[in-house]
Protein backbone atom coordinates (compact mmCIF):
# COMPACT_ATOMS: atom_id res chain seq x y z
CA UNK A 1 -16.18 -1.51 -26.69
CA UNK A 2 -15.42 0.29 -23.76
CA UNK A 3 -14.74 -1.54 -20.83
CA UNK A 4 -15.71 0.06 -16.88
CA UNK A 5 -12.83 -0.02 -15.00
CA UNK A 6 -12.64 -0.96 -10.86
CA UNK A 7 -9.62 -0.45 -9.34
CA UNK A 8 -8.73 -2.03 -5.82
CA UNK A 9 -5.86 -0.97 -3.89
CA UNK A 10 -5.75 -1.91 -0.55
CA UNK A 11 -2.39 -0.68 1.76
CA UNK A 12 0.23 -3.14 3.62
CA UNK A 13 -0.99 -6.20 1.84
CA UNK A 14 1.51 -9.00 1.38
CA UNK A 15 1.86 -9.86 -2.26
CA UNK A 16 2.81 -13.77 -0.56
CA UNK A 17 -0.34 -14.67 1.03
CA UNK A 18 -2.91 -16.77 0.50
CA UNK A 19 -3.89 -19.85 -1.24
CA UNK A 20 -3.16 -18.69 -4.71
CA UNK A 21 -0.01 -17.00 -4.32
CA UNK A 22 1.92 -19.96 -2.68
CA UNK A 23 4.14 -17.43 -0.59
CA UNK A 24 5.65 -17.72 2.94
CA UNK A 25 2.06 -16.96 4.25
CA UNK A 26 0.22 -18.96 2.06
CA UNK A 27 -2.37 -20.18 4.89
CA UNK A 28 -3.88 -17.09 5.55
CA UNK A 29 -7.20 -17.30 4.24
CA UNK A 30 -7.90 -14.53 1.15
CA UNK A 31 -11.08 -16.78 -0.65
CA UNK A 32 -12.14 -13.81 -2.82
CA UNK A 33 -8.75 -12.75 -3.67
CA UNK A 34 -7.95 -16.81 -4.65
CA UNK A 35 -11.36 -16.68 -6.45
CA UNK A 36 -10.08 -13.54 -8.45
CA UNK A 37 -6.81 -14.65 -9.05
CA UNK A 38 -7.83 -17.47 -10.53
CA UNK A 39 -9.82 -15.20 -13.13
CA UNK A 40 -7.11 -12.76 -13.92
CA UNK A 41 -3.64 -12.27 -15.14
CA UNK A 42 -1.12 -12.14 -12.39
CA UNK A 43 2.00 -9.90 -12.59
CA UNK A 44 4.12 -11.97 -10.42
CA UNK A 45 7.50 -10.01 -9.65
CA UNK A 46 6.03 -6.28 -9.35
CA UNK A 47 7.67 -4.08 -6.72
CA UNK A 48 6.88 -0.84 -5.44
CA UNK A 49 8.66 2.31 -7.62
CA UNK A 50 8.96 4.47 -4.42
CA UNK A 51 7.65 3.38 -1.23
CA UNK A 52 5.16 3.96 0.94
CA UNK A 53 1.72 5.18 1.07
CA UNK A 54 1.32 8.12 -0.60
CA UNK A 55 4.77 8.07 -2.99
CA UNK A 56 3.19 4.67 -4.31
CA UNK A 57 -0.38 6.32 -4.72
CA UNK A 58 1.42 9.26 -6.81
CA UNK A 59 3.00 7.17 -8.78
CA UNK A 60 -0.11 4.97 -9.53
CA UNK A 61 -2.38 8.36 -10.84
CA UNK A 62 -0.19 9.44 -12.68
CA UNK A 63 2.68 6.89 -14.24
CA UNK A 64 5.38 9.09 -13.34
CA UNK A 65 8.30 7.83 -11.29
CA UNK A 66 7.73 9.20 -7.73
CA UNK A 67 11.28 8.32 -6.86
CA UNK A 68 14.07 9.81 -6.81
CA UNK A 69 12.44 12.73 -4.32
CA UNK A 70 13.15 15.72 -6.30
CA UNK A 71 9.65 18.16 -5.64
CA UNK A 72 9.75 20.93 -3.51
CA UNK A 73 6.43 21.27 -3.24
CA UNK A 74 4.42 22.84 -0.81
CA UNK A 75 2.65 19.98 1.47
CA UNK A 76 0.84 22.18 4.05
CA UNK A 77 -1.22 20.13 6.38
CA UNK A 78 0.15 16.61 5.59
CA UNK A 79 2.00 14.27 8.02
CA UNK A 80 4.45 12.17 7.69
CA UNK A 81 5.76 15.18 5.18
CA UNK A 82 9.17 12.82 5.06
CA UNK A 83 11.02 12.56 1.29
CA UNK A 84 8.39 11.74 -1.05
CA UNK A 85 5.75 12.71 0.76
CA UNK A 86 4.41 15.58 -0.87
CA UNK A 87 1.17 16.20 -3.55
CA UNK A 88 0.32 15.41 -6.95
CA UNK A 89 2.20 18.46 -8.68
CA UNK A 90 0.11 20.61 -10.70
CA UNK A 91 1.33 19.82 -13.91
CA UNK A 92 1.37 15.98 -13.91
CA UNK A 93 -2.24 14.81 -15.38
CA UNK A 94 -4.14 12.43 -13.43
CA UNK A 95 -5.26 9.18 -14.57
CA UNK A 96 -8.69 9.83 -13.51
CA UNK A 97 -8.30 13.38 -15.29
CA UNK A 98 -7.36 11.41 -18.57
CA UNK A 99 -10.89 9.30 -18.06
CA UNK A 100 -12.86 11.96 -17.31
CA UNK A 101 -11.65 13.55 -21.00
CA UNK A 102 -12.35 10.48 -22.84
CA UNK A 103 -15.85 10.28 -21.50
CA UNK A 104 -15.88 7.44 -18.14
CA UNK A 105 -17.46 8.35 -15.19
CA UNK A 106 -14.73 8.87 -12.75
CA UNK A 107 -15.53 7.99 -8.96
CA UNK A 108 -13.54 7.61 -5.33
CA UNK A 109 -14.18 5.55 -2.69
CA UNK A 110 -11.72 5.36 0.21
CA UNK A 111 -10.63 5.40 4.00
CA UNK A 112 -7.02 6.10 2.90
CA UNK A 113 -7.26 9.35 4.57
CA UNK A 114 -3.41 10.84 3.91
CA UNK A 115 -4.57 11.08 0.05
CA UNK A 116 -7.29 13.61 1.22
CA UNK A 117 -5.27 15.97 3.46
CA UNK A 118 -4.77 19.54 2.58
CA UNK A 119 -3.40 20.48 -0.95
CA UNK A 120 -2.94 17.00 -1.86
CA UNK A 121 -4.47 16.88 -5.72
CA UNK A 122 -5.68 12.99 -5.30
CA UNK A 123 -9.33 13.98 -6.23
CA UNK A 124 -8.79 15.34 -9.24
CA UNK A 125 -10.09 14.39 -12.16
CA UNK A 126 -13.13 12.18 -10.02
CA UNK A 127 -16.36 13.30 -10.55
CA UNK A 128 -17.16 11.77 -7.58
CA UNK A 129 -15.16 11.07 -4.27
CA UNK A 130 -15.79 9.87 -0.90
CA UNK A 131 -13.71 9.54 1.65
CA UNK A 132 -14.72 7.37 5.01
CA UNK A 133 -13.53 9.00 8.11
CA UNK A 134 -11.68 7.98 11.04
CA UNK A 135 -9.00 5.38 10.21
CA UNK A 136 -5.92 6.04 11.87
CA UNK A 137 -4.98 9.14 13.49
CA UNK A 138 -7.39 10.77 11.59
CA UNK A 139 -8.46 13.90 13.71
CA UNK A 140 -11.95 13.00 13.38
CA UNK A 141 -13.71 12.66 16.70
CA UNK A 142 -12.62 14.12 20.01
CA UNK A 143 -13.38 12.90 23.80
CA UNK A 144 -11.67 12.34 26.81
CA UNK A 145 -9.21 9.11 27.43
CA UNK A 146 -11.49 7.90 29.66
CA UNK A 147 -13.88 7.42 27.16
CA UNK A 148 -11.72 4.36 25.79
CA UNK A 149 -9.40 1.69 27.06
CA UNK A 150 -6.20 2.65 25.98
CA UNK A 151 -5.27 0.40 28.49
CA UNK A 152 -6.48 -2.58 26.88
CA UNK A 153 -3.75 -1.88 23.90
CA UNK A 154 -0.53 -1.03 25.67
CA UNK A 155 2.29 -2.48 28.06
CA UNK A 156 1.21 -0.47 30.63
CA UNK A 157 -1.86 -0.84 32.80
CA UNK A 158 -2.02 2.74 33.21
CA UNK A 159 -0.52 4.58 30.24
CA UNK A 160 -0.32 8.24 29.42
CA UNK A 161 -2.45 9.58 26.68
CA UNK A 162 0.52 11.68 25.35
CA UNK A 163 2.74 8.16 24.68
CA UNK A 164 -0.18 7.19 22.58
CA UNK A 165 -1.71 9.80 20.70
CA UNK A 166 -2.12 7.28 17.25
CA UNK A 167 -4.11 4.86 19.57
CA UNK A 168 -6.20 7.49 21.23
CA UNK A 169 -7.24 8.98 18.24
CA UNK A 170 -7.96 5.61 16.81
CA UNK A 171 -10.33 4.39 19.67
CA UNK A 172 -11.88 7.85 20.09
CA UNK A 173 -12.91 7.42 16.01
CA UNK A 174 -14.07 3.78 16.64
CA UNK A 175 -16.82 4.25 19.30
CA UNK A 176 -20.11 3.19 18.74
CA UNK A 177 -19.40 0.10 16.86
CA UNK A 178 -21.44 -2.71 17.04
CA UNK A 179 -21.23 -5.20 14.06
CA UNK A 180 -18.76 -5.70 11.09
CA UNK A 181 -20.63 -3.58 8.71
CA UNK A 182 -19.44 -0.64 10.88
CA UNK A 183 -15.89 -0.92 10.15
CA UNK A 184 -14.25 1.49 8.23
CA UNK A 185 -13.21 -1.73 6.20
CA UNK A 186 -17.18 -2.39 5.30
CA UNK A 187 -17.47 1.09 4.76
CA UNK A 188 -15.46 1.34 2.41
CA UNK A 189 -16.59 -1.68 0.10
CA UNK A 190 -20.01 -1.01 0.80
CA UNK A 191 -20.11 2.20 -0.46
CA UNK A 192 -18.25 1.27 -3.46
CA UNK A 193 -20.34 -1.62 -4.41
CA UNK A 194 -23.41 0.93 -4.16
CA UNK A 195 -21.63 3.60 -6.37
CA UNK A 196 -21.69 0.42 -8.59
CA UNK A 197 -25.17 -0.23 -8.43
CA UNK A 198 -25.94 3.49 -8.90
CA UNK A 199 -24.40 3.88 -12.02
CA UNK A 200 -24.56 0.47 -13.80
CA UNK A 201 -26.36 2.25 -16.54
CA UNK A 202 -23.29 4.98 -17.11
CA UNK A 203 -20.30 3.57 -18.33
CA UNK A 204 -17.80 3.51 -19.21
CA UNK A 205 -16.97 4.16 -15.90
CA UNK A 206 -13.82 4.59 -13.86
CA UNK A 207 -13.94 3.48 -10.10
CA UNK A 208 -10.96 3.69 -7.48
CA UNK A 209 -11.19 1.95 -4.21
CA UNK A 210 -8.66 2.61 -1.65
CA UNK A 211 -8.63 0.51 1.59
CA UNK A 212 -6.41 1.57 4.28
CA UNK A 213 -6.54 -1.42 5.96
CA UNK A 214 -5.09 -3.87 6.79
CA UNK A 215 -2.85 -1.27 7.18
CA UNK A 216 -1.98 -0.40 11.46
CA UNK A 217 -4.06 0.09 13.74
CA UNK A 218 -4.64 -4.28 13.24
CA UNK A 219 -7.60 -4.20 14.75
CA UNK A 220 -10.55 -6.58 12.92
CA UNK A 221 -13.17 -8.30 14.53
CA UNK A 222 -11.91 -10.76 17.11
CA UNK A 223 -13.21 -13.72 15.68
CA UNK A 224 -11.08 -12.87 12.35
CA UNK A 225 -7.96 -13.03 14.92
CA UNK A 226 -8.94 -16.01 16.35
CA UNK A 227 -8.94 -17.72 13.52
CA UNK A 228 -5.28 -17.75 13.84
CA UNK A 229 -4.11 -17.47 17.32
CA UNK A 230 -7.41 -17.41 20.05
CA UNK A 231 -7.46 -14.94 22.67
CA UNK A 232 -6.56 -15.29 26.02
CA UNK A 233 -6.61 -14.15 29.37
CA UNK A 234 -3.58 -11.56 29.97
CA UNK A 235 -2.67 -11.39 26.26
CA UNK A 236 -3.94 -7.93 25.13
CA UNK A 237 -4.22 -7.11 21.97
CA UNK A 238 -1.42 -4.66 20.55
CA UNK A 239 -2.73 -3.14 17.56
CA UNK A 240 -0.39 -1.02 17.01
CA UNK A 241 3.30 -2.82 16.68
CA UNK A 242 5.27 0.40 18.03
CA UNK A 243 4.03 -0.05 21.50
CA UNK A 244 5.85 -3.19 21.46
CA UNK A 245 8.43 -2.18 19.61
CA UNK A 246 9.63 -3.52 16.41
CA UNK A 247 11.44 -6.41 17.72
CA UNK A 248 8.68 -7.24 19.97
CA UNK A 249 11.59 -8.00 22.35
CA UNK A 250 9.26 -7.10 25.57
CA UNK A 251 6.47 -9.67 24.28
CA UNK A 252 5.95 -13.34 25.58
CA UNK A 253 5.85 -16.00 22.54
CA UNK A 254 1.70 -15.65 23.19
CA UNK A 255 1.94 -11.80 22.70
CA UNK A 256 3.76 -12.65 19.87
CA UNK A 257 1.42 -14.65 18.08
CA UNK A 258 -1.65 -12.86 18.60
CA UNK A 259 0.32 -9.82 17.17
CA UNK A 260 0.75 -12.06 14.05
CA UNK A 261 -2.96 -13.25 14.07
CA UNK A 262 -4.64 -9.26 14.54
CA UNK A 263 -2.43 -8.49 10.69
CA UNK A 264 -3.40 -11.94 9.76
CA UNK A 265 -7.10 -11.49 10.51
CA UNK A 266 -7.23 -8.16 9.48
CA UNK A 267 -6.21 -9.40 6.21
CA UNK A 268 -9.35 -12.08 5.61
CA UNK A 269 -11.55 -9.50 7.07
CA UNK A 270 -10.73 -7.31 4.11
CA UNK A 271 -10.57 -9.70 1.76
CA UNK A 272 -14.30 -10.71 2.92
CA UNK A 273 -15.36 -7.05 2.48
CA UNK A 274 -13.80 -7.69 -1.39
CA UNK A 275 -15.81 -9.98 -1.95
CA UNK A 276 -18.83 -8.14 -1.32
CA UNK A 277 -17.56 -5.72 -4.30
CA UNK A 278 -16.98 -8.67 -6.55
CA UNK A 279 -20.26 -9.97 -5.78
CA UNK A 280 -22.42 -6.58 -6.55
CA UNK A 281 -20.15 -6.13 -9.60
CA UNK A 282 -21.57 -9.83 -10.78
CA UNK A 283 -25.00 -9.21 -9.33
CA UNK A 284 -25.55 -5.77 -11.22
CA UNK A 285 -24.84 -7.49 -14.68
CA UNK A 286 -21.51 -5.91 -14.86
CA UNK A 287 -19.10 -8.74 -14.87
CA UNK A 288 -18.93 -9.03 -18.94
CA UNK A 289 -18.50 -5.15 -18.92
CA UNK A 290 -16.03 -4.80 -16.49
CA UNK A 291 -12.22 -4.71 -15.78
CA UNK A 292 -11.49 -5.44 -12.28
CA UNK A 293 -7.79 -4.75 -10.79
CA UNK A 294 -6.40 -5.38 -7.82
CA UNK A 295 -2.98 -3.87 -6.35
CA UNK A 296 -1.48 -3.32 -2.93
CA UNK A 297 1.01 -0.71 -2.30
CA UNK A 298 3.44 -2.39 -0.06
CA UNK A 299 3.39 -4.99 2.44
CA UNK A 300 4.68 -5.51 5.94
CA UNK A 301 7.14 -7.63 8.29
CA UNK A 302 5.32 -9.58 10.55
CA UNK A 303 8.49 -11.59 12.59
CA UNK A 304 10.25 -12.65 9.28
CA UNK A 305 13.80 -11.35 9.89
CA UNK A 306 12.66 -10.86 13.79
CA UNK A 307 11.06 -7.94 13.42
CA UNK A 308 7.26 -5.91 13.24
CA UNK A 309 6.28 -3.10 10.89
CA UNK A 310 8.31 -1.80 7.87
CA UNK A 311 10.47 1.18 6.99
CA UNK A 312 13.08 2.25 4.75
CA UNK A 313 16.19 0.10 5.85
CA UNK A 314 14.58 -3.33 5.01
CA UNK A 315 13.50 -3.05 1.44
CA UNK A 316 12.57 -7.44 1.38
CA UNK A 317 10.19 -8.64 -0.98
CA UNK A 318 8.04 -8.77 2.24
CA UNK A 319 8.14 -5.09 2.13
CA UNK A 320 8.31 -3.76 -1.27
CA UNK A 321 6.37 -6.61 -3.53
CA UNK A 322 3.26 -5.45 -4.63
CA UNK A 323 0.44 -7.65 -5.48
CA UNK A 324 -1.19 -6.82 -9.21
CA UNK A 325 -4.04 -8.53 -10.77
CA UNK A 326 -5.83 -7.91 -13.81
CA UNK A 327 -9.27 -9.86 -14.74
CA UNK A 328 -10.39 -8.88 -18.25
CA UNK A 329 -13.83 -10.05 -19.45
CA UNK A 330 -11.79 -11.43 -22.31
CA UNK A 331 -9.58 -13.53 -20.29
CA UNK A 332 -6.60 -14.82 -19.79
CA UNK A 333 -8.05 -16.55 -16.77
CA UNK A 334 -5.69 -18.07 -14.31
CA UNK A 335 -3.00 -17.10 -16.45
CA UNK A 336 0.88 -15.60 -14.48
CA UNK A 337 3.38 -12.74 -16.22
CA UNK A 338 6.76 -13.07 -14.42
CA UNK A 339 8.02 -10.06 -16.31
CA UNK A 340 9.47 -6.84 -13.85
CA UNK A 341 6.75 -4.66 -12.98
CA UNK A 342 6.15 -1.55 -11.33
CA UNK A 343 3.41 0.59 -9.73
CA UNK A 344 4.78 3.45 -12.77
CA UNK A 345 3.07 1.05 -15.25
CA UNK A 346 -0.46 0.71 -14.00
CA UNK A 347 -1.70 4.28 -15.45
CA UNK A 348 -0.07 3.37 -19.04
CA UNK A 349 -1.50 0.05 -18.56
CA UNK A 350 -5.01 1.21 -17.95
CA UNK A 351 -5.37 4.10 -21.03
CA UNK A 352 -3.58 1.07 -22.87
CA UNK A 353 -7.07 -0.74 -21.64
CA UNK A 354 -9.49 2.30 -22.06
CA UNK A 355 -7.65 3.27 -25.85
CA UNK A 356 -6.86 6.32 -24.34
CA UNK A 357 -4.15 7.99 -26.31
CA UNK A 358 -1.51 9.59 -23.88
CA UNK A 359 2.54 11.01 -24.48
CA UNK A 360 4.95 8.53 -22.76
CA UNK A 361 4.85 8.22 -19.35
CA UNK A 362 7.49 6.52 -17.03
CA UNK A 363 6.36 2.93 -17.18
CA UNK A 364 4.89 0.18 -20.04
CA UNK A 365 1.62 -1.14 -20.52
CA UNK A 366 2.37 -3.97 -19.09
CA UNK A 367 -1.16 -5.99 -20.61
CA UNK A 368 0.10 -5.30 -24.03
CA UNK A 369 3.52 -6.92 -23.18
CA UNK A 370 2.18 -9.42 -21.93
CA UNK A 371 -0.07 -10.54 -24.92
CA UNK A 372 2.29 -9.73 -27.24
CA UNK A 373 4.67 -12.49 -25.38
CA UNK A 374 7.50 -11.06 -26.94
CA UNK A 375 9.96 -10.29 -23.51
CA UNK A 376 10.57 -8.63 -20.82
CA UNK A 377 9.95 -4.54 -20.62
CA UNK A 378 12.90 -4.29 -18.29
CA UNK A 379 15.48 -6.54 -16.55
CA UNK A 380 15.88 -5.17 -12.80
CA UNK A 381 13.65 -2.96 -10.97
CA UNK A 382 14.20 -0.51 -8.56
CA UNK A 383 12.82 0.71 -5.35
CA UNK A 384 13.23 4.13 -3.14
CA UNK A 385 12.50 4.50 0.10
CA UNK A 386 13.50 7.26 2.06
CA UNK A 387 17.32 7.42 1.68
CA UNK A 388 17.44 4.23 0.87
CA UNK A 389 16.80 1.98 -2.53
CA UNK A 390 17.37 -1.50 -3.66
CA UNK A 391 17.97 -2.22 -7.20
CA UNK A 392 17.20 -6.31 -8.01
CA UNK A 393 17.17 -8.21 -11.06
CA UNK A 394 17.03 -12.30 -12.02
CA UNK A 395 20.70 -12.61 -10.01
CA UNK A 396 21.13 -10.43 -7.24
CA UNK A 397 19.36 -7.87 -4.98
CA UNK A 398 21.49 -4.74 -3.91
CA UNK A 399 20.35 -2.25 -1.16
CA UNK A 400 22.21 1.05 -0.53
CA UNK A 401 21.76 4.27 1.45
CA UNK A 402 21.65 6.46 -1.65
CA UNK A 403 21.96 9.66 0.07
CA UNK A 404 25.92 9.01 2.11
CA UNK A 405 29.16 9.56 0.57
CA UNK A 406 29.86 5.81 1.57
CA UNK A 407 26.73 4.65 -1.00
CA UNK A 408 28.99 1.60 -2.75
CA UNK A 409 30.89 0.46 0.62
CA UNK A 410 27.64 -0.06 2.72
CA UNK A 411 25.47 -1.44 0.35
CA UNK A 412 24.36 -4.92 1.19
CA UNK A 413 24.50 -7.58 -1.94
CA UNK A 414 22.14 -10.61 -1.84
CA UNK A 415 23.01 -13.55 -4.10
CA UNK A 416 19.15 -14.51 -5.09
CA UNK A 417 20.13 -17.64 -6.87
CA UNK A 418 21.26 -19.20 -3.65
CA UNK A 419 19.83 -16.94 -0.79
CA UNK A 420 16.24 -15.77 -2.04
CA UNK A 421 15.21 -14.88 1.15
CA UNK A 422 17.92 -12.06 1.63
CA UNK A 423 20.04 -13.22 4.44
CA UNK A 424 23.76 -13.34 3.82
CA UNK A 425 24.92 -10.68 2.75
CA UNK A 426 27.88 -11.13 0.11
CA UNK A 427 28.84 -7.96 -1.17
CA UNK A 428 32.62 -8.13 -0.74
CA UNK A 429 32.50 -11.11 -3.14
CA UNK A 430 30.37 -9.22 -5.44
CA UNK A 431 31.86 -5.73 -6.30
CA UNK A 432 30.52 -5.89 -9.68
CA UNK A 433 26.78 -6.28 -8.66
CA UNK A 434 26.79 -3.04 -6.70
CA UNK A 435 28.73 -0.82 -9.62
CA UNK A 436 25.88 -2.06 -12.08
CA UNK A 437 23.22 -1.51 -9.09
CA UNK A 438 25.01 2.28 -9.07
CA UNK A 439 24.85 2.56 -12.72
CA UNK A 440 21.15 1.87 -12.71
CA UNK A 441 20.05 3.92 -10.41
CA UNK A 442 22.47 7.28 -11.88
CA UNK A 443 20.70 6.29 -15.22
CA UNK A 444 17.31 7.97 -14.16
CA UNK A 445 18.40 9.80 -10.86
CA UNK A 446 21.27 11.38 -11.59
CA UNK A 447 24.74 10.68 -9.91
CA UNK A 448 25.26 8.85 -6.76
CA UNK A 449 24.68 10.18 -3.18
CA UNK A 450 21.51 11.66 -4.01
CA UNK A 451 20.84 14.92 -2.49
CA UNK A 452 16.65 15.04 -1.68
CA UNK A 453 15.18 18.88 -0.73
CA UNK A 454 12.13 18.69 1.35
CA UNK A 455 9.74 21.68 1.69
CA UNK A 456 9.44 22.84 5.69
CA UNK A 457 5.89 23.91 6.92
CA UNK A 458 6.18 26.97 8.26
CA UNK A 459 3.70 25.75 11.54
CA UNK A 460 3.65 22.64 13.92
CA UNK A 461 -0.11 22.96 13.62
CA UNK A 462 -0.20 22.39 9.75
CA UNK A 463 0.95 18.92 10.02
CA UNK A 464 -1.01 17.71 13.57
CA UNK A 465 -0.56 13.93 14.07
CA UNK A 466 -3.52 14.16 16.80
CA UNK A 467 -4.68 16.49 19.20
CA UNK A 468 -3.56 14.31 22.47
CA UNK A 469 0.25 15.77 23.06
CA UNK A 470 -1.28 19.18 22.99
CA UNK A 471 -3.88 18.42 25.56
CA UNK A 472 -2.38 16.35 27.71
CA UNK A 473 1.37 17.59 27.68
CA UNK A 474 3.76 15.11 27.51
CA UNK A 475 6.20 12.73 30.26
């Protein structure tokens, strides 16, 4: 038979939280997530291919490699438009393209608003899509500052609307709310768990659902912070890490922790909202029809290695692991695959699922590898961001600034047998790992530095973050 697909992917998600994962933050609370774990196959050691957002999302539709950043193409009306950050290409087919031929219902359900933005391609191939406004800078809804306390998120008592566009255009999108269900969060899973309900009776069907949070702005329900750290009186609540800087150097041990507990929170708050997916899928009948997968496309630093956020010099396993769970109404249940992954294999992995037959793509199914038991697809993995990449395998984790003439003498070796959590870095006493790290990388990018071409818009105004700098001026 064929089975209907659901696909969660939900952005800066830690692939080391929660009860089931028994990771550094293993006490933030993710019931659904343990539930569904606990009914799936886990792919325990997949990173990201090329990191973030929207290289990772390309990657995922269509199982090619989105690294190394090779396409000029055209990315009109998209910020950041930084290497990798550019549309599907024309000529790659979609995984929801490749559905939609074999007969599934295709849908789209999501506040990941970048994947929307002019010329993009990500709705192709969905017969349906949706996207939920406002998340972000999103240039959604307009008003005056004084409409919102900006105030209440920043160092200053009395900040300038131009220092904060992000957070303006955030709060400006989020007025009005008065319960959970109105979060863009809710939306999201809401809306997806009635496109279920709506079309029980049509599969096979193909559903993607794309949660932005809790990606930044970390801003959930206060009660799902204080869970972790309560609120108190002169602590505000920065929900965005860059007013504080990534260091959080300015902050107050307090401020520190309640930075930690708005991500923290943020994350059971979404995981609550999956579980009201999970539950219609069950209620509806579908659970003995249905695949369900779940993926993240990178996660975040929240103090680890003294720092907020993420970016392209720190590719950790904090960073660039990617949670990946598949429950199959055949089962394994509860069952773990420690084999390499990467976000290149999910579209192989899924026609593997669906029987659709497809040329070879960049990556493996990985569920056939897996029941077949007989080894590992690959022995390293490797991981782009920006100018920067990491090759890892069993013994040793290299990072590297691919793009410098000085690639091999800067690159930072981590011995993983005795340091897993990347912190001394030994690469004078280990020469060898970074010439095979060099030869792995030249085997699919070419030679070593990398030179990346990035299109230029030909207008500021094509790629407006929000409108606030333009209104306001700036200091």
């Amino acid at each position: 038979m064929s089975y209907n697909i659901v696909v969660v992917c939900v952005d800066t998600f830690r692939a080391d939280m929660g009860g089931g994962g028994g990771g550094a933050l293993s006490f933030v609370k993710t019931p659904n997530l343990d539930r569904l774990r606990r009914e799936s196959l886990s792919f325990t050691r997949c990173f990201g291919e090329g990191e973030p957002t929207i290289p990772v999302r390309r990657c995922l539709f269509t199982g090619r490699r989105s690294f190394p950043w090779r396409f000029d193409t055209p990315n009109e009306g998209l910020w950041p438009a930084e290497a990798g950050w550019h549309p599907i290409p024309h000529e790659q087919d979609t995984l929801a393209e490749r559905l939609a031929d074999a007969g599934y219902l295709t849908g789209l359900v999501a506040d990941t608003y970048h994947m929307f933005k002019p010329t993009m391609n990500f709705t192709r191939g969905f017969l349906t899509w949706e996207l939920i406004r406002g998340q972000e800078s999103d240039n959604w809804r307009q008003g005056t500052p004084d409409s919102v306390d900006l105030a209440a998120h920043t160092l200053e008592d009395d900040p300038s609307p131009a220092d904060y566009p992000i957070i303006l255009q955030y709060l400006l999108n989020m007025r009005g709310r008065q319960r959970e269900e109105d979060w863009m969060t809710a939306q999201v899973f809401r809306q997806a768990a009635t496109w279920v309900e709506e079309n029980r009776r049509n599969g096979p069907f193909f559903l993607w659902v794309d949660s932005f949070s809790p990606h930044e702005l970390w801003d959930p329900p206060g009660a799902y912070a204080d869970a972790y750290c309560q609120a108190e009186a002169g602590v505000k609540d920065f929900i965005h890490h860059s007013v504080i800087g990534s260091t959080g150097e300015n902050l107050t041990p307090a401020q520190i922790e309640r930075t930690k507990a708005l991500y923290f929170g943020f994350v059971t708050f979404v995981d609550r909202w999956i579980g009201h997916l999970l539950d219609a899928i069950d209620a509806n009948g579908l659970r003995e029809d249905t695949i369900v997968i779940f993926l993240s496309d990178h996660g975040t630093e929240v103090m680890d290695k003294g720092r907020f956020g993420k970016n392209s010099t720190r590719l950790y396993p904090y960073n660039t692991q990617l949670n990946w769970l598949v429950r199959h109404p055949e089962g394994p249940a509860g069952s773990s695959c420690d084999y390499w992954a990467q976000n290149q294999d999910l579209a192989p992995t899924i026609l593997g699922l669906s029987g659709v037959e497809h040329e070879p793509l960049d990556g493996f199914d990985m569920w056939a590898a897996a029941g077949r038991g007989g080894g590992a697809v690959r022995d390293h993995v490797t991981t782009g961001w920006g100018n920067f990449a990491c090759v890892r395998d069993e013994d040793f984790a290299v990072h590297m600034r691919v793009t410098g003439p000085d690639f091999a003498d800067s690159a930072r070796v981590y011995d993983l047998r005795t340091d897993p959590r990347e912190e001394e870095d030994v690469a004078g006493d280990h020469r060898e790992a970074i010439i095979q790290a060099v030869s792995r990388l030249e085997s699919f990018a070419g030679p070593l530095p990398l030179t990346f071409r990035g299109y230029r818009q030909r207008a500021r105004a094509r790629s407006i973050r929000t409108y606030a700098p333009f209104r306001y001026g700036k200091k």
